[in-house]
Protein backbone atom coordinates (compact mmCIF):
# COMPACT_ATOMS: atom_id res chain seq x y z
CA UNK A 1 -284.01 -12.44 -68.42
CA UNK A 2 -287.14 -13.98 -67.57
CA UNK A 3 -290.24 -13.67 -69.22
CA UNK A 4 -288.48 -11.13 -71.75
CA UNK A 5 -288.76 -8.40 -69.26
CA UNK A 6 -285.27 -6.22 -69.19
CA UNK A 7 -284.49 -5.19 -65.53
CA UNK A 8 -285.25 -1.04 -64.99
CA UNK A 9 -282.24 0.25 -66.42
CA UNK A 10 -281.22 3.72 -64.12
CA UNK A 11 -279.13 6.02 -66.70
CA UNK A 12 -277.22 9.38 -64.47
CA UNK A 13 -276.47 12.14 -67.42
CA UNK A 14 -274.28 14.98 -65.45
CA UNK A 15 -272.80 17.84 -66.89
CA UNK A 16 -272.62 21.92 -67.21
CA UNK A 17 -274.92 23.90 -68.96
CA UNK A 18 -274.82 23.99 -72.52
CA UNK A 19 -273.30 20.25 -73.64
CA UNK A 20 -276.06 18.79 -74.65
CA UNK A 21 -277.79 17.28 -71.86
CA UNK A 22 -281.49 18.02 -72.28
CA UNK A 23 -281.96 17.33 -75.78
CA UNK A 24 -279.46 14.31 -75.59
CA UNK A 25 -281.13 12.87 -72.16
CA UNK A 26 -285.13 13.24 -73.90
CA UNK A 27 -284.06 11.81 -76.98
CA UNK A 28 -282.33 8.54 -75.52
CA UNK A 29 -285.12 7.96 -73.02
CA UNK A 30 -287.96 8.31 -76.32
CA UNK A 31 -286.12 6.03 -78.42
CA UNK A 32 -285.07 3.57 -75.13
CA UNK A 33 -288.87 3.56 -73.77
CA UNK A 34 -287.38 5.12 -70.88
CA UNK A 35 -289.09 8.01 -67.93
CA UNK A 36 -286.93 11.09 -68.24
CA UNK A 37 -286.18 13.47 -65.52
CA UNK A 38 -284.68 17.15 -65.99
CA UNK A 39 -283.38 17.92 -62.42
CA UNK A 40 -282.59 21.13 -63.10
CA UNK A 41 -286.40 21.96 -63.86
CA UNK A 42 -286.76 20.91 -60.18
CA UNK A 43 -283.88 23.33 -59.04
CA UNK A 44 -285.58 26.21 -61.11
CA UNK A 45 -288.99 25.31 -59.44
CA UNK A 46 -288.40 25.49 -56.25
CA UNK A 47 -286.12 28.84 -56.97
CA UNK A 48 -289.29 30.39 -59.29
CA UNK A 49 -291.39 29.61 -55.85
CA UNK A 50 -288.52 30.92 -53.79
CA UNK A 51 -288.28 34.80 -55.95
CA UNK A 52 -292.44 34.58 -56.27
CA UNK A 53 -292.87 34.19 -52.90
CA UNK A 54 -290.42 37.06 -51.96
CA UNK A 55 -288.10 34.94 -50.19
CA UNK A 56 -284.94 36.42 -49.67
CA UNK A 57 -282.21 34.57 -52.34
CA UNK A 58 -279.19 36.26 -50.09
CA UNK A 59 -280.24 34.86 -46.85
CA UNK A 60 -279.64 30.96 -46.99
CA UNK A 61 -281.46 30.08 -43.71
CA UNK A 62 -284.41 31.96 -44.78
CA UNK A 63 -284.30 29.76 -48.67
CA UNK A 64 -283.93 26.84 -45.81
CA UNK A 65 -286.87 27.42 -43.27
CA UNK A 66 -288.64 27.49 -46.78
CA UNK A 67 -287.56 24.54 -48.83
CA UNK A 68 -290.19 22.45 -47.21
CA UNK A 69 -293.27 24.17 -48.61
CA UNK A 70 -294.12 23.89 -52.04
CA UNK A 71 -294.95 20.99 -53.76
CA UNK A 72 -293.05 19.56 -57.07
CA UNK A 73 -294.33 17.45 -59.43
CA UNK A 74 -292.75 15.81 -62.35
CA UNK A 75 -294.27 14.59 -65.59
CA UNK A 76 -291.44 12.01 -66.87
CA UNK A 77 -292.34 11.43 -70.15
CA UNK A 78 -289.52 12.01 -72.86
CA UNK A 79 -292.07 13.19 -75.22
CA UNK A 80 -293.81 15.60 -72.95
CA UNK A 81 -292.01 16.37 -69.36
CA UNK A 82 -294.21 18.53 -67.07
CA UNK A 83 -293.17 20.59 -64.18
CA UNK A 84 -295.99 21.96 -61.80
CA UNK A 85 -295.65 23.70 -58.45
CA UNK A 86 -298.86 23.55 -56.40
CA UNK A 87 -300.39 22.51 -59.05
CA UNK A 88 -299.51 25.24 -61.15
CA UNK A 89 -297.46 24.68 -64.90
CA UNK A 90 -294.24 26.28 -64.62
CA UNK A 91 -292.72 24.91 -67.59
CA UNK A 92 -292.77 28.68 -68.87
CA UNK A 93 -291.51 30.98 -65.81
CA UNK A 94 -288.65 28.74 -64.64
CA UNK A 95 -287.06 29.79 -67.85
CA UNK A 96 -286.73 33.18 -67.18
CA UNK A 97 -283.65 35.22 -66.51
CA UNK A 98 -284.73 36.17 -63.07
CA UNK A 99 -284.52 32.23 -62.21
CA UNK A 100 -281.89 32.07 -63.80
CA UNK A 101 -279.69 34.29 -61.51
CA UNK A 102 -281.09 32.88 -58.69
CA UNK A 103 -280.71 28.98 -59.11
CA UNK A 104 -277.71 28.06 -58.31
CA UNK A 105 -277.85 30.51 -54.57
CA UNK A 106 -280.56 28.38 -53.91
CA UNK A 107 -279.55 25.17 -55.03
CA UNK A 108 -276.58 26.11 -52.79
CA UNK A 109 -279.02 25.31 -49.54
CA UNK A 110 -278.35 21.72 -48.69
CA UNK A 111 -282.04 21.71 -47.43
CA UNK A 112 -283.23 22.50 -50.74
CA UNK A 113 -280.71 19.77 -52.09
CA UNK A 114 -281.68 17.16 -49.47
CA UNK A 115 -286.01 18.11 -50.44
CA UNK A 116 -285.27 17.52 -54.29
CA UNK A 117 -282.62 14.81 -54.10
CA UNK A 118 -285.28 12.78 -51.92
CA UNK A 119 -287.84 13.45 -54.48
CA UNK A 120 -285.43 12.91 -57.36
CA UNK A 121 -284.51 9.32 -55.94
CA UNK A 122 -288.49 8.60 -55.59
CA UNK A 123 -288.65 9.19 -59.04
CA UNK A 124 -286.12 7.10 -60.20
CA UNK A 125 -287.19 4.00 -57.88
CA UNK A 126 -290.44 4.71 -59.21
CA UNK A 127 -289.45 3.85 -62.69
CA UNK A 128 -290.43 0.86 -64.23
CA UNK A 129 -288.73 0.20 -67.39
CA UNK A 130 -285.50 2.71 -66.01
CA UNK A 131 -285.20 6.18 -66.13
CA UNK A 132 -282.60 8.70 -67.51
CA UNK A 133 -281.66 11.24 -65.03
CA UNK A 134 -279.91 14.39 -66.12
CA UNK A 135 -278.63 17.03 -63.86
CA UNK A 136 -275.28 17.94 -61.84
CA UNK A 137 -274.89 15.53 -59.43
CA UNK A 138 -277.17 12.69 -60.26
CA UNK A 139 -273.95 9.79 -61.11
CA UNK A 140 -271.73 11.45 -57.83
CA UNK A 141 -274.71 11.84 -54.96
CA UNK A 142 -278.33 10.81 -56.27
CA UNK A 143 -277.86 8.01 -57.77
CA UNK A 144 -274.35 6.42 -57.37
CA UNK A 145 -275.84 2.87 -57.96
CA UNK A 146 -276.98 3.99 -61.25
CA UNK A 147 -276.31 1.25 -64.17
CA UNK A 148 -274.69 4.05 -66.19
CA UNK A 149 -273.42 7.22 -65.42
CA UNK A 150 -272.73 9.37 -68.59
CA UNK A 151 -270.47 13.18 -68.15
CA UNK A 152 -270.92 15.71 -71.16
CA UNK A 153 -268.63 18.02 -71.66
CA UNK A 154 -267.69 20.56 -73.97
CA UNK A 155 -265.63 23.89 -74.70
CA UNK A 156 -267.15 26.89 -73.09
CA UNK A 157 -266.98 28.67 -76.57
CA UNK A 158 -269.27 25.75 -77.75
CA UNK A 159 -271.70 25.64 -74.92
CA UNK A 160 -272.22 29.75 -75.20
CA UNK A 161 -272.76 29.65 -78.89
CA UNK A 162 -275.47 26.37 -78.38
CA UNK A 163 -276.86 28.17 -75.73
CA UNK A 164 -277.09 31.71 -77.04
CA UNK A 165 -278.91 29.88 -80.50
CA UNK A 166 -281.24 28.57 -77.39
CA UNK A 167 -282.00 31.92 -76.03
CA UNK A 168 -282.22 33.45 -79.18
CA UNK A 169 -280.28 36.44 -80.12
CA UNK A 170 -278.11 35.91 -77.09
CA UNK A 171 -275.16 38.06 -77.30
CA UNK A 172 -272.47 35.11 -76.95
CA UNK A 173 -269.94 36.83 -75.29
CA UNK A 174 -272.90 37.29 -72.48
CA UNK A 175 -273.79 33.86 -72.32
CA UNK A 176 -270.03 32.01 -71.96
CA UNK A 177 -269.63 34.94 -68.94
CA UNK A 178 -272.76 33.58 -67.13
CA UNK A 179 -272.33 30.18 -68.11
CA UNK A 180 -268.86 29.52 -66.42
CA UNK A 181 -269.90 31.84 -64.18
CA UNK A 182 -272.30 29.21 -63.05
CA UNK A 183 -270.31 26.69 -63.47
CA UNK A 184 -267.89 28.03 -60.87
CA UNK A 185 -270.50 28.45 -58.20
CA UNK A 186 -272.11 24.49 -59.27
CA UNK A 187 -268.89 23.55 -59.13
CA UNK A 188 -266.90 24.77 -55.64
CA UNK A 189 -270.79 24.69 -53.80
CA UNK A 190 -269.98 22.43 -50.31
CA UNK A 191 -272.98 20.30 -50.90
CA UNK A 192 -273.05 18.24 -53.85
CA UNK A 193 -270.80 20.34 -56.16
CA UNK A 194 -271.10 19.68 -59.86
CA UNK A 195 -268.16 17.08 -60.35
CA UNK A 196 -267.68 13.72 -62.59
CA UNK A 197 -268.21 10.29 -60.78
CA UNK A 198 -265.43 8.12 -60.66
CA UNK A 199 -266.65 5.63 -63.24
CA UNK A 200 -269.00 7.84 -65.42
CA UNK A 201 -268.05 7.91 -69.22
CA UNK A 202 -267.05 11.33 -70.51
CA UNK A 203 -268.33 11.76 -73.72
CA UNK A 204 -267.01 15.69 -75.16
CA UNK A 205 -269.52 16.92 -77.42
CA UNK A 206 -267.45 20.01 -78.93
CA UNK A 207 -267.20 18.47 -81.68
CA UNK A 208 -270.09 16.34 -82.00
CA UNK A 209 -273.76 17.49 -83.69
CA UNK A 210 -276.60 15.86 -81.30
CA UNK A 211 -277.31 12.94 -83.24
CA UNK A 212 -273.98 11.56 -82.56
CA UNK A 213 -274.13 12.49 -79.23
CA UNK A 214 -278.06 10.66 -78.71
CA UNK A 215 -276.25 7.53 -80.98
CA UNK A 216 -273.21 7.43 -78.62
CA UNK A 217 -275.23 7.31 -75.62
CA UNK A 218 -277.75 4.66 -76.70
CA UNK A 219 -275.14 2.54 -77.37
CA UNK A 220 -273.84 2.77 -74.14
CA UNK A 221 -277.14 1.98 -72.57
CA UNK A 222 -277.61 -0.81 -74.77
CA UNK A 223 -273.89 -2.76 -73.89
CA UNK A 224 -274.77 -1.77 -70.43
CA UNK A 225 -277.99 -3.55 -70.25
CA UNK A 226 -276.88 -6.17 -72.49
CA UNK A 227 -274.20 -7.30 -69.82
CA UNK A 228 -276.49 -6.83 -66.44
């Protein structure tokens, strides 16, 4: 450890919708002095550019020929992450349920995962005190060299009722249909399928509230870069 400085400490958070991920991933990286990056903002981008643009979401090699041309920017601070496309904030619109329904046929397109996996590892390498990286397949095919790799999990039942308090007035039933829905398709997709890394720490949050999720993962950061 010279000169104090810690070495840039890469964190991988994976997981389905609904454990946890965002709220745990922001609040380590704050309280770590970390960069955060929410990959699935990236994935809704380039989708919200895809159904703006009219590109056809069934036809894969026309989501392909396009994957190239808009440009993706991310803001990685914890306290404040940005998301612009050509320069425009889409924070708001990639939200929707339109994007929604389409994410996960686009993210399909392993040109559109090969564009935002590049820029994803940019990011990351980028870093200088470390980053934490939450998404699907950060730990498995982004980042395998990551220092930690961390895999939420939790019952469907509790991801639909966290997620239908997110969406507010969410019928719950709805939400755990679409939600393993999506799972299924993240999950069985050729390229880069949704799937736990080999030596990531699974850490089920059904029972947990999100402070002892945040205080579990800290800790694990912390032994990690106390024994690099």
């Amino acid at each position: 450890m010279e000169n104090g400085a810690a070495q840039p400490v890469i964190v991988a958070i994976d997981g389905p919708a609904g454990t946890g991920k965002s709220s745990t991933s922001k609040a380590v990286a704050a309280q770590l002095g970390l960069s955060y990056l929410d990959t699935g903002a990236q994935y809704r981008a380039i989708t919200w550019w895809m159904v703006t643009n009219g590109i056809d979401i069934a036809d894969p090699s026309e989501i392909a020929a396009a994957a190239g041309k808009p440009e993706i920017v991310s803001g990685t601070d914890p306290a404040n992450p940005t998301i612009t496309v050509d320069g425009t904030d889409v924070s708001g619109p990639i939200r929707t349920q339109e994007v929604s329904s389409a994410v996960s046929a686009v993210s399909a397109v392993p040109e559109v995962r090969a564009r935002i996996t590049e820029l994803q590892r940019s990011l990351a390498t980028s870093a200088q005190t470390g980053i934490v990286v939450e998404g699907r397949d950060i730990g498995t095919t982004v980042l395998p060299d990551a220092d930690l790799k961390v895999f939420l999990t939790a019952s469907a039942e509790a991801r639909a009722a966290r997620r239908s308090g997110e969406l507010k007035g969410a019928d719950v039933n709805a939400t755990r249909e679409a939600l393993i829905k999506r799972d299924a398709a993240d999950s069985s997709r050729k390229t880069s399928p949704l799937a736990k890394a080999d030596d990531a720490v699974e850490v089920d949050t059904t029972e947990l509230t999100l402070a002892q999720v945040i205080e579990c993962v800290v800790t694990l950061v912390e032994e990690k870069r106390a024994g690099k």
